[in-house]
Protein backbone atom coordinates (compact mmCIF):
# COMPACT_ATOMS: atom_id res chain seq x y z
CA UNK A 1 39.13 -85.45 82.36
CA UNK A 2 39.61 -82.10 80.71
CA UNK A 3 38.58 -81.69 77.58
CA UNK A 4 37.14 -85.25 76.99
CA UNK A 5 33.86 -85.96 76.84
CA UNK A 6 32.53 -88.44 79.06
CA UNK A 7 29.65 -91.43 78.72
CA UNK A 8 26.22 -91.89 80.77
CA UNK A 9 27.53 -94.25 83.11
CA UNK A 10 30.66 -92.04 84.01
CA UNK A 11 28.73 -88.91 84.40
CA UNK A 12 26.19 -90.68 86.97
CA UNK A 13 29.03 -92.35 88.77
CA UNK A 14 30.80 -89.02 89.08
CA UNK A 15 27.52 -87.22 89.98
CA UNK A 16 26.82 -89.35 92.91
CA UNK A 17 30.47 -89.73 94.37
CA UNK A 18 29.70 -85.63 94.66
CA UNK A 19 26.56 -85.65 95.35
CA UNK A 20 28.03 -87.84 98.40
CA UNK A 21 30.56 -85.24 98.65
CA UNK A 22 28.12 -82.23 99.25
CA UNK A 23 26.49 -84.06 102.24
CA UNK A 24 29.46 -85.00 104.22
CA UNK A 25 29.77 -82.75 107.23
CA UNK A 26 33.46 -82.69 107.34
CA UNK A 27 33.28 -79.65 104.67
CA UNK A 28 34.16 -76.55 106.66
CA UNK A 29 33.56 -74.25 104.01
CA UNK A 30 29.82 -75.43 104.34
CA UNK A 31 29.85 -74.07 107.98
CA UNK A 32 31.28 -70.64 106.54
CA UNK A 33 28.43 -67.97 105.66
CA UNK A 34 28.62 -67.54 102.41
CA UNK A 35 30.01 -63.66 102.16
CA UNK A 36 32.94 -64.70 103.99
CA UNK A 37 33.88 -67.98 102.38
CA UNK A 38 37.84 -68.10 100.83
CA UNK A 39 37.97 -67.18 97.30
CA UNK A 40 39.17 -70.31 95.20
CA UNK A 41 39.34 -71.09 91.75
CA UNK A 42 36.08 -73.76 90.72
CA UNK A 43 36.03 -75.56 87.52
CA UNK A 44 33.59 -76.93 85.61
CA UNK A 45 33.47 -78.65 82.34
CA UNK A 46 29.95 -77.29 81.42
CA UNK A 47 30.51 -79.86 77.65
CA UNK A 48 29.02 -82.48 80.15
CA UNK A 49 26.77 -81.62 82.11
CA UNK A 50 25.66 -77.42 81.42
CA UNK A 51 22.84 -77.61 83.12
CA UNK A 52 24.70 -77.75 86.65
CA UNK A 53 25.94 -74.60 87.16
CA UNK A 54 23.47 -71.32 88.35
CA UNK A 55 23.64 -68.26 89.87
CA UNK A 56 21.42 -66.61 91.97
CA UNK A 57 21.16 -62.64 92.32
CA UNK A 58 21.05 -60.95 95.46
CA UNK A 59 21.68 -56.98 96.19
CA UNK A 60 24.02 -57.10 92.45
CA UNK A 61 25.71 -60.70 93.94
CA UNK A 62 26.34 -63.49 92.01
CA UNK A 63 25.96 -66.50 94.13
CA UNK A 64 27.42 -69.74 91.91
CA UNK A 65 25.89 -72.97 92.62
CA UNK A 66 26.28 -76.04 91.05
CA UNK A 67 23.36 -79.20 91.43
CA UNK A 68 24.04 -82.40 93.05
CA UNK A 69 22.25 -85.99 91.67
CA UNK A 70 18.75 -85.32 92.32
CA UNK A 71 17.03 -87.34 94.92
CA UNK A 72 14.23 -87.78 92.88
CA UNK A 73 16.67 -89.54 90.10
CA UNK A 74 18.54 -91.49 92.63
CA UNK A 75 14.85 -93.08 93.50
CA UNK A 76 13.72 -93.38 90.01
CA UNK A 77 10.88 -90.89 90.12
CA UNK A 78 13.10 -88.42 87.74
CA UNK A 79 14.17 -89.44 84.32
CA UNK A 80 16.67 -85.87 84.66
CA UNK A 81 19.97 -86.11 86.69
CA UNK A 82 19.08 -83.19 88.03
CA UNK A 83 15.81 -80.88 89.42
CA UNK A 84 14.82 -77.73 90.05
CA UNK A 85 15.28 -78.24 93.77
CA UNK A 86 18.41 -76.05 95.03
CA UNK A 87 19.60 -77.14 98.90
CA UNK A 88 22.49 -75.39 100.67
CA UNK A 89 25.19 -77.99 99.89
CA UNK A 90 24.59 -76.85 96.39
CA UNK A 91 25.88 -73.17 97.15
CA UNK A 92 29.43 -72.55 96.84
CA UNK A 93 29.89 -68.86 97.12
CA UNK A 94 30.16 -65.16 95.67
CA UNK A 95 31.07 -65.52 91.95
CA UNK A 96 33.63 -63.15 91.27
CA UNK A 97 35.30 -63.85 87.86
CA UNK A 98 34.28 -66.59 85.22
CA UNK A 99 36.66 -67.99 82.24
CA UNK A 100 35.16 -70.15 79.67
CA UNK A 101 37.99 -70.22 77.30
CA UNK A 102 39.37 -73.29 78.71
């Protein structure tokens, strides 16, 4: 998938197989508080779908998030993928480095 761009139809079916995903409780890291979550490497490629990454700043933290399907979308009340709504499945932990050459 890297570096290819990909159509409507495979964006929304990727979108809700994670969206899926981030509701499952069988994802320990969920259960972790945030501060102590394992650091692992998270990619992204933003060419697809930019607006699904955020942070959020708290005491000089960068918390990284990334937005599921919205609900709203999934019932046809939302023209957007995604909303402004943020849940806690969305957060994924303490950003501490970022690469966007690749």
């Amino acid at each position: 998938m890297k570096n290819k761009l990909l159509t409507q139809e495979q964006i929304i079916n990727r979108e809700i197989e994670l969206y899926k995903q981030s509701l499952e409780d069988t994802n320990v890291d969920d259960k972790i508080p945030i501060y102590d979550r394992k650091c692992i490497e998270f990619v992204e490629y933003d060419f697809n779908m930019s607006q699904t990454i955020f942070y959020i700043t708290n005491n000089n933290t960068l918390i990284l998030g990334r937005k599921t399907i919205s609900q709203l979308y999934l019932n046809n009340q939302l023209k957007s993928i995604n909303c402004s709504n943020i849940t806690q499945n969305m957060l994924l932990g303490i950003l501490k480095d970022c690469n966007y050459k690749d």
